[in-house]
N, C-alpha and C. Protein backbone atom coordinates (compact mmCIF):
# COMPACT_ATOMS: atom_id res chain seq x y z
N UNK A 1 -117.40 -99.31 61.58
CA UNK A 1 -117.55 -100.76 61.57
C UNK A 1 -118.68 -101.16 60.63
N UNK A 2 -118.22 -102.52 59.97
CA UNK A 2 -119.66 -103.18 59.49
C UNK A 2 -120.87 -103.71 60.16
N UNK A 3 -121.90 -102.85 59.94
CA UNK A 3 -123.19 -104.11 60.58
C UNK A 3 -124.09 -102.70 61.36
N UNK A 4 -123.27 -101.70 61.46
CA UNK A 4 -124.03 -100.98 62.56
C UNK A 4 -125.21 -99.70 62.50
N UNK A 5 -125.48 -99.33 60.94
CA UNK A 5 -126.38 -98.85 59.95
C UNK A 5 -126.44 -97.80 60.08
N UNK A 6 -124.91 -97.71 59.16
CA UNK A 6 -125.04 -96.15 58.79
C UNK A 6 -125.60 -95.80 57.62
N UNK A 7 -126.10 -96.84 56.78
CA UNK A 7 -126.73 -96.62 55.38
C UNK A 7 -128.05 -96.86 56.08
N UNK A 8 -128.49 -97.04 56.96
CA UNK A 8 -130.00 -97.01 57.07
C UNK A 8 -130.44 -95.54 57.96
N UNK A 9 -129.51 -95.42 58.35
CA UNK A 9 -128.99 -93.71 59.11
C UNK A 9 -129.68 -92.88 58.10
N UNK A 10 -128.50 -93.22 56.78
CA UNK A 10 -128.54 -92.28 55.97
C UNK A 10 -130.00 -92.41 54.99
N UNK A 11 -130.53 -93.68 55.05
CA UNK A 11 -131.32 -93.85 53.89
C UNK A 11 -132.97 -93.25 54.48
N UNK A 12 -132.79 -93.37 55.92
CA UNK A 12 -133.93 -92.81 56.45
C UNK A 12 -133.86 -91.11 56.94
N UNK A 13 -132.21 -90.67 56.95
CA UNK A 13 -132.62 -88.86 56.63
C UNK A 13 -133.17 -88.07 55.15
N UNK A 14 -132.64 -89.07 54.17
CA UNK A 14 -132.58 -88.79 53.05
C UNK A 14 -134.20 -89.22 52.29
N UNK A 15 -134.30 -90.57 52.36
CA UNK A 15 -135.49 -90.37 51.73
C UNK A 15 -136.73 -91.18 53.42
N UNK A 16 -136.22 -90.81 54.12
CA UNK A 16 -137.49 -91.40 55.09
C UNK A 16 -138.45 -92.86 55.05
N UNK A 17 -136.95 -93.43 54.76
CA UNK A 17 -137.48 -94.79 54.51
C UNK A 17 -136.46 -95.59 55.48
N UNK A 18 -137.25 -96.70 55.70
CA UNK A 18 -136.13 -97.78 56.61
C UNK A 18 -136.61 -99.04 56.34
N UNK A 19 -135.71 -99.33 55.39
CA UNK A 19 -135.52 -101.09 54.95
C UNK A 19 -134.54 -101.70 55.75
N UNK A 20 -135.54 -103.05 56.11
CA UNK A 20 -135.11 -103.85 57.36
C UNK A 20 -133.80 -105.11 56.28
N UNK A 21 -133.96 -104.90 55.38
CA UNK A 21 -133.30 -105.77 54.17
C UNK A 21 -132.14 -104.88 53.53
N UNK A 22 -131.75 -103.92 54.16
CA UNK A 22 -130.55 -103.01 53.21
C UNK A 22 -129.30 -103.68 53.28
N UNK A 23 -128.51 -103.28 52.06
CA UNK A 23 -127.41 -104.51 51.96
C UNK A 23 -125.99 -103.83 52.14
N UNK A 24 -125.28 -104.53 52.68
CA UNK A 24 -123.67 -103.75 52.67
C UNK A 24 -123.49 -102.99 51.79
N UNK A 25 -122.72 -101.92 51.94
CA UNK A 25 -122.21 -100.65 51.25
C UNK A 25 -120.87 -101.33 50.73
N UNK A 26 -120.60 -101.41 49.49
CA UNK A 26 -119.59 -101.65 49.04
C UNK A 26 -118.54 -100.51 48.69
N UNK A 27 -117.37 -100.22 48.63
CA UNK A 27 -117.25 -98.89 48.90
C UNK A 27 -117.75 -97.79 49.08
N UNK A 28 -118.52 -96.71 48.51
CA UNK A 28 -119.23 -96.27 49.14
C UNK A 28 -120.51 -95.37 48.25
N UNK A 29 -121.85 -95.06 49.12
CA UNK A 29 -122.86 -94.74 48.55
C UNK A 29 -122.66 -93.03 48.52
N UNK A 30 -123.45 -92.63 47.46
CA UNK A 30 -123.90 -90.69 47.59
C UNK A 30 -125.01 -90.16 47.30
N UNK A 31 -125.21 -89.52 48.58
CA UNK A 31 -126.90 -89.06 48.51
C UNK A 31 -126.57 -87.84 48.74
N UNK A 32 -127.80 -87.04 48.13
CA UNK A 32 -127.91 -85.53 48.75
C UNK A 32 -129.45 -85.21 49.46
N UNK A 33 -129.59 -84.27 49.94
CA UNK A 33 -131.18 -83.34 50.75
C UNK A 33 -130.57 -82.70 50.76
N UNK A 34 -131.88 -81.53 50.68
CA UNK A 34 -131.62 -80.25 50.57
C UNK A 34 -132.71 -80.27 51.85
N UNK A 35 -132.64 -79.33 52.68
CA UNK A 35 -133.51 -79.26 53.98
C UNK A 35 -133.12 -77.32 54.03
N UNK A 36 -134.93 -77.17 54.41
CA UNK A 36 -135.39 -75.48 54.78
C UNK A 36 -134.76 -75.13 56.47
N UNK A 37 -134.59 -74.38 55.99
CA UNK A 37 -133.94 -73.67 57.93
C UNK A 37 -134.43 -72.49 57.53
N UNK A 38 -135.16 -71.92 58.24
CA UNK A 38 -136.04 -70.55 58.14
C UNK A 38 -135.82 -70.12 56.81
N UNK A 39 -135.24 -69.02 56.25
CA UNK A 39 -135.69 -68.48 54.37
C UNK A 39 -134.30 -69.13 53.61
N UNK A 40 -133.48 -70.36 54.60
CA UNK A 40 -132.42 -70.58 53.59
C UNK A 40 -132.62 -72.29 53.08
N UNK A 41 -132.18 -72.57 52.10
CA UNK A 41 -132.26 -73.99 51.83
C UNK A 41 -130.65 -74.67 52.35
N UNK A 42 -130.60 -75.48 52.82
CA UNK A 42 -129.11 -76.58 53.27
C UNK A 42 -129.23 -77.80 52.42
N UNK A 43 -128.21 -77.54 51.49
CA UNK A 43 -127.87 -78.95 51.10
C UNK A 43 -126.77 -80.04 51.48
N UNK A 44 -127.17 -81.28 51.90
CA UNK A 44 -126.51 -82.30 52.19
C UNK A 44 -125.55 -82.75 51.44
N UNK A 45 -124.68 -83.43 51.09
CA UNK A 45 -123.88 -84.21 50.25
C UNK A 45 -123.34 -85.17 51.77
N UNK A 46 -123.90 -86.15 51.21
CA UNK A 46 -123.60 -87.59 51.98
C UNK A 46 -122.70 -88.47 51.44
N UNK A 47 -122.01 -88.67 51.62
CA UNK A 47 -121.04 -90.18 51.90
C UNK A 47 -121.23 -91.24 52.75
N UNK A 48 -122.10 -92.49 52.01
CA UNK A 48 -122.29 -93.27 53.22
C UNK A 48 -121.14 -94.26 52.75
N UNK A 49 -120.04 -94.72 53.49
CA UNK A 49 -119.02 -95.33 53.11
C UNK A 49 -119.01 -96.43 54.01
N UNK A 50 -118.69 -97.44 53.23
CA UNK A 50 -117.96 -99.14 53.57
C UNK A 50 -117.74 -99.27 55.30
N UNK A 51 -118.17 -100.23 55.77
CA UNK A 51 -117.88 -100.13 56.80
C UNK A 51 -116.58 -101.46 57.68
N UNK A 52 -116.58 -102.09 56.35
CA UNK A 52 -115.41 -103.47 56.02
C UNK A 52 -114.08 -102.85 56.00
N UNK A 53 -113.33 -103.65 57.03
CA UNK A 53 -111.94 -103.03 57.22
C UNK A 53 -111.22 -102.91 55.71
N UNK A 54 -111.56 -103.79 54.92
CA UNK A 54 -110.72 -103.69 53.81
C UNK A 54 -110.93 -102.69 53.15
N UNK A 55 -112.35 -101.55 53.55
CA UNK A 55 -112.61 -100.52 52.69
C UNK A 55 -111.74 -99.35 53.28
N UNK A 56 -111.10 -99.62 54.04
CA UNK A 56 -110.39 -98.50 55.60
C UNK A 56 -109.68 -97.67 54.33
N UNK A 57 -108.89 -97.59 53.83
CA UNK A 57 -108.06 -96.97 52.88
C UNK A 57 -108.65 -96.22 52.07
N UNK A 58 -109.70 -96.82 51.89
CA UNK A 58 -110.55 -95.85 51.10
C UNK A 58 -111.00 -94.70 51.68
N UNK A 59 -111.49 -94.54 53.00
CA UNK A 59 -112.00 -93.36 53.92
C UNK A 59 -111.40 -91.85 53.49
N UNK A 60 -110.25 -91.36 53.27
CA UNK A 60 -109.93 -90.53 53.25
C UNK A 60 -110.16 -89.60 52.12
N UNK A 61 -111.18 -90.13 50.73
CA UNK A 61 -110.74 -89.99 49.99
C UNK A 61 -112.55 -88.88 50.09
N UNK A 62 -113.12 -89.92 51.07
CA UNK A 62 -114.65 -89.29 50.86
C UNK A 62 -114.93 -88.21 52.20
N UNK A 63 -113.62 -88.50 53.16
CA UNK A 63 -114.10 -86.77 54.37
C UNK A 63 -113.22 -86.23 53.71
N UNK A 64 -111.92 -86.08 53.27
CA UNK A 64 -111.65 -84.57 52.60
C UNK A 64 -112.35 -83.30 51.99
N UNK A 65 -112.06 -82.63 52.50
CA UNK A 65 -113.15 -81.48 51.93
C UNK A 65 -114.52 -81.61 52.76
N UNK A 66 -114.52 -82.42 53.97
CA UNK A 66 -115.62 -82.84 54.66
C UNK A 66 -116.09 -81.81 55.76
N UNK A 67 -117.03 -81.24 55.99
CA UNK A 67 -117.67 -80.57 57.19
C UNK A 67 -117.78 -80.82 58.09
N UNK A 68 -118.37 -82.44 58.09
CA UNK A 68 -118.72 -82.82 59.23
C UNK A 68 -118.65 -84.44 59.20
N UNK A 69 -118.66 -85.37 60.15
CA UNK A 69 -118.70 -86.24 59.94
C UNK A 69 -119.53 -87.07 61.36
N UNK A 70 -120.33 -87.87 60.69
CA UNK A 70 -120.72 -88.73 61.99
C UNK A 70 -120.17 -90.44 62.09
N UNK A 71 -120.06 -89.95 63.57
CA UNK A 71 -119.46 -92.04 63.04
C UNK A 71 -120.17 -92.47 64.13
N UNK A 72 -120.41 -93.42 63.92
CA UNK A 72 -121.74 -94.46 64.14
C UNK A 72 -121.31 -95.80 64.84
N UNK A 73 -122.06 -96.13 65.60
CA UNK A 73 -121.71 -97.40 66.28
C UNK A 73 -122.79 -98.35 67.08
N UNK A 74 -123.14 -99.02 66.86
CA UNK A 74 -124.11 -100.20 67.26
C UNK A 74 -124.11 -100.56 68.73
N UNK A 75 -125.43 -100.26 69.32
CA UNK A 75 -125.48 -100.04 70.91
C UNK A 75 -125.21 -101.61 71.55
N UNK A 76 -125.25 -102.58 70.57
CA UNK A 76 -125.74 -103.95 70.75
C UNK A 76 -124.25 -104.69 70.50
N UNK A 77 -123.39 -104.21 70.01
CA UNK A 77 -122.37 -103.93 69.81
C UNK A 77 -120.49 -103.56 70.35
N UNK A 78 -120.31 -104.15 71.63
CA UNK A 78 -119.17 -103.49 72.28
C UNK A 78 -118.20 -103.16 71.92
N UNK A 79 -117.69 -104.07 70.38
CA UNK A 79 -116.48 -103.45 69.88
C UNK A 79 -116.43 -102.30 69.00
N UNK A 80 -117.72 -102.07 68.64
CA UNK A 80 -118.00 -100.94 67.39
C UNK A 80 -117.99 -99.62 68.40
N UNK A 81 -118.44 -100.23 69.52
CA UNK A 81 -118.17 -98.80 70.47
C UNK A 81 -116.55 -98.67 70.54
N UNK A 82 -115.76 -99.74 70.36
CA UNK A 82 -114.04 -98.85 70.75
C UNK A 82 -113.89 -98.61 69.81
N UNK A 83 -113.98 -99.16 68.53
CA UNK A 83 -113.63 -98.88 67.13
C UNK A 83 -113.88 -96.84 67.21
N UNK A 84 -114.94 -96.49 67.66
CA UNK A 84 -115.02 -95.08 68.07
C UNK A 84 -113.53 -93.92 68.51
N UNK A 85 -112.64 -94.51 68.88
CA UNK A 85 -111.25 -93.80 69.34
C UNK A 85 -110.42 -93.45 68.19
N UNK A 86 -110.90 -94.84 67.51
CA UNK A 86 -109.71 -94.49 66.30
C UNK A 86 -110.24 -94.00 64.95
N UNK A 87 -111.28 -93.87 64.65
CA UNK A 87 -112.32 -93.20 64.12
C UNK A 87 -111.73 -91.43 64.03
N UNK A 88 -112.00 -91.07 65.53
CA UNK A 88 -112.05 -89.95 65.85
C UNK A 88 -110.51 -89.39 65.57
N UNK A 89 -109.55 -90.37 65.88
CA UNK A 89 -108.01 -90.11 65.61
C UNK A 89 -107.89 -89.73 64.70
N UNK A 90 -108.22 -90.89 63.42
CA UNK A 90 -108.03 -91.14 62.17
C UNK A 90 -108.74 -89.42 61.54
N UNK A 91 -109.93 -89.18 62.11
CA UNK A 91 -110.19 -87.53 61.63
C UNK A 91 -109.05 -86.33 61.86
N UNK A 92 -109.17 -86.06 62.72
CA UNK A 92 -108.00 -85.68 63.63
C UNK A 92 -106.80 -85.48 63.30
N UNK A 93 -106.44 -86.45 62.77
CA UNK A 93 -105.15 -86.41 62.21
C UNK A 93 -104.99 -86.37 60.32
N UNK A 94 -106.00 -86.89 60.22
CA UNK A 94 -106.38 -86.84 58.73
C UNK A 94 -107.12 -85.83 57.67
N UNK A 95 -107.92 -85.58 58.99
CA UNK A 95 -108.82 -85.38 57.76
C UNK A 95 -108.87 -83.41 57.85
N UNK A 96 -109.89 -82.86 57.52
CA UNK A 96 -109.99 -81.49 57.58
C UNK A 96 -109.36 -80.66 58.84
N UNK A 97 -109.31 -79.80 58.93
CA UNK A 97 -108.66 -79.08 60.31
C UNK A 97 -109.86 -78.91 61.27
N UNK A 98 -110.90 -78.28 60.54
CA UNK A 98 -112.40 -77.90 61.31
C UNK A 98 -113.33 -78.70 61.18
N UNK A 99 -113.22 -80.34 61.14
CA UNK A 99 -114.20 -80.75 60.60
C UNK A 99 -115.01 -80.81 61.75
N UNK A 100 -117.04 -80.64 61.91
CA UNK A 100 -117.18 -81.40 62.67
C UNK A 100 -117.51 -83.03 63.00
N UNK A 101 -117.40 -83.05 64.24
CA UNK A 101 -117.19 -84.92 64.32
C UNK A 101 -119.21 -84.96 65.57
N UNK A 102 -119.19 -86.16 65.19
CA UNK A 102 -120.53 -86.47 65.85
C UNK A 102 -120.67 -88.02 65.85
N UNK A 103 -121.06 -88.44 66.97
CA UNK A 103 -120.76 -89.81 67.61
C UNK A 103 -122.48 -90.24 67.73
N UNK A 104 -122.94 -91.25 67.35
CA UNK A 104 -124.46 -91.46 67.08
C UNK A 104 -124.21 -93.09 67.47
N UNK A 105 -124.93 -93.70 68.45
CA UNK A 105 -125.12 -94.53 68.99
C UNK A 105 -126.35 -95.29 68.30
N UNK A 106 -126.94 -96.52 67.71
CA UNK A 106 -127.51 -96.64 66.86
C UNK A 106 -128.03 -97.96 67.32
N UNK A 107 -129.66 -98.53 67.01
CA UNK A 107 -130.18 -99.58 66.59
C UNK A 107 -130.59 -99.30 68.49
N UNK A 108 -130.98 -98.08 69.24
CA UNK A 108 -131.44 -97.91 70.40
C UNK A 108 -132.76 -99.16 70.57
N UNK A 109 -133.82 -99.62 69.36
CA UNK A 109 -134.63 -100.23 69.32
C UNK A 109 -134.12 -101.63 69.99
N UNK A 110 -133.08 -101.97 69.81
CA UNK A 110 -132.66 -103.44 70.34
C UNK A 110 -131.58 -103.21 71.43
N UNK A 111 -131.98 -102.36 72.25
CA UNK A 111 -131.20 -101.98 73.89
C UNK A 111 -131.62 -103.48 74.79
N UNK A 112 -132.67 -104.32 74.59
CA UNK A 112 -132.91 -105.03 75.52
C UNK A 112 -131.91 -106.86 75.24
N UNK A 113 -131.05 -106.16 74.15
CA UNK A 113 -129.92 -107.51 73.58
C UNK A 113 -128.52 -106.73 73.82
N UNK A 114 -128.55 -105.73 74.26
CA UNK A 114 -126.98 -105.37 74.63
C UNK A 114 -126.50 -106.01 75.83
């Protein structure tokens, strides 16, 4: 869904920043990190993608070949939480055989407006 900040997700693993002013993802953004795990380096390749239904078509084009995927949803939010089913379908049926999937509940700071 739109609105629920998965580019601020991403913009604060990546470079550890969180702008309260970040602007819609228009189809979609690519970041990488590289992160140490004991003597090996892990590199990221991010897709932060559109979260506007009209970008929906586009989705498939950026988890193919995907590892993992998190989908995101706004605690403040009740419909971005169902939007979550078909998300998970839409992988599932779409996308990689092994991908993993990860469900991240988001914007916990404003729990006292849900």
């Amino acid at each position: 869904d739109t609105g629920v900040g998965k580019s601020s997700i991403v913009c604060r693993f990546v470079q550890d920043h969180f702008d309260h002013n970040i602007s819609p993802t228009i189809g979609a953004s690519f970041m990488t990190k590289t992160v140490p795990c004991g003597n090996e380096l892990h590199k990221f390749l991010i897709w932060d993608t559109a979260g506007q239904e009209r970008f929906h078509s586009l989705a498939p084009m950026y988890y193919r070949g995907s590892e993992a995927a998190v989908i995101v949803y706004d605690i403040t939010k009740q419909d971005s939480f169902h939007t979550l089913k078909k998300w998970v379908k839409e992988l599932k049926e779409h996308g990689p055989e092994n991908i993993v999937m990860a469900i991240a509940g988001n914007k916990c700071d404003l729990s006292d407006i849900r």
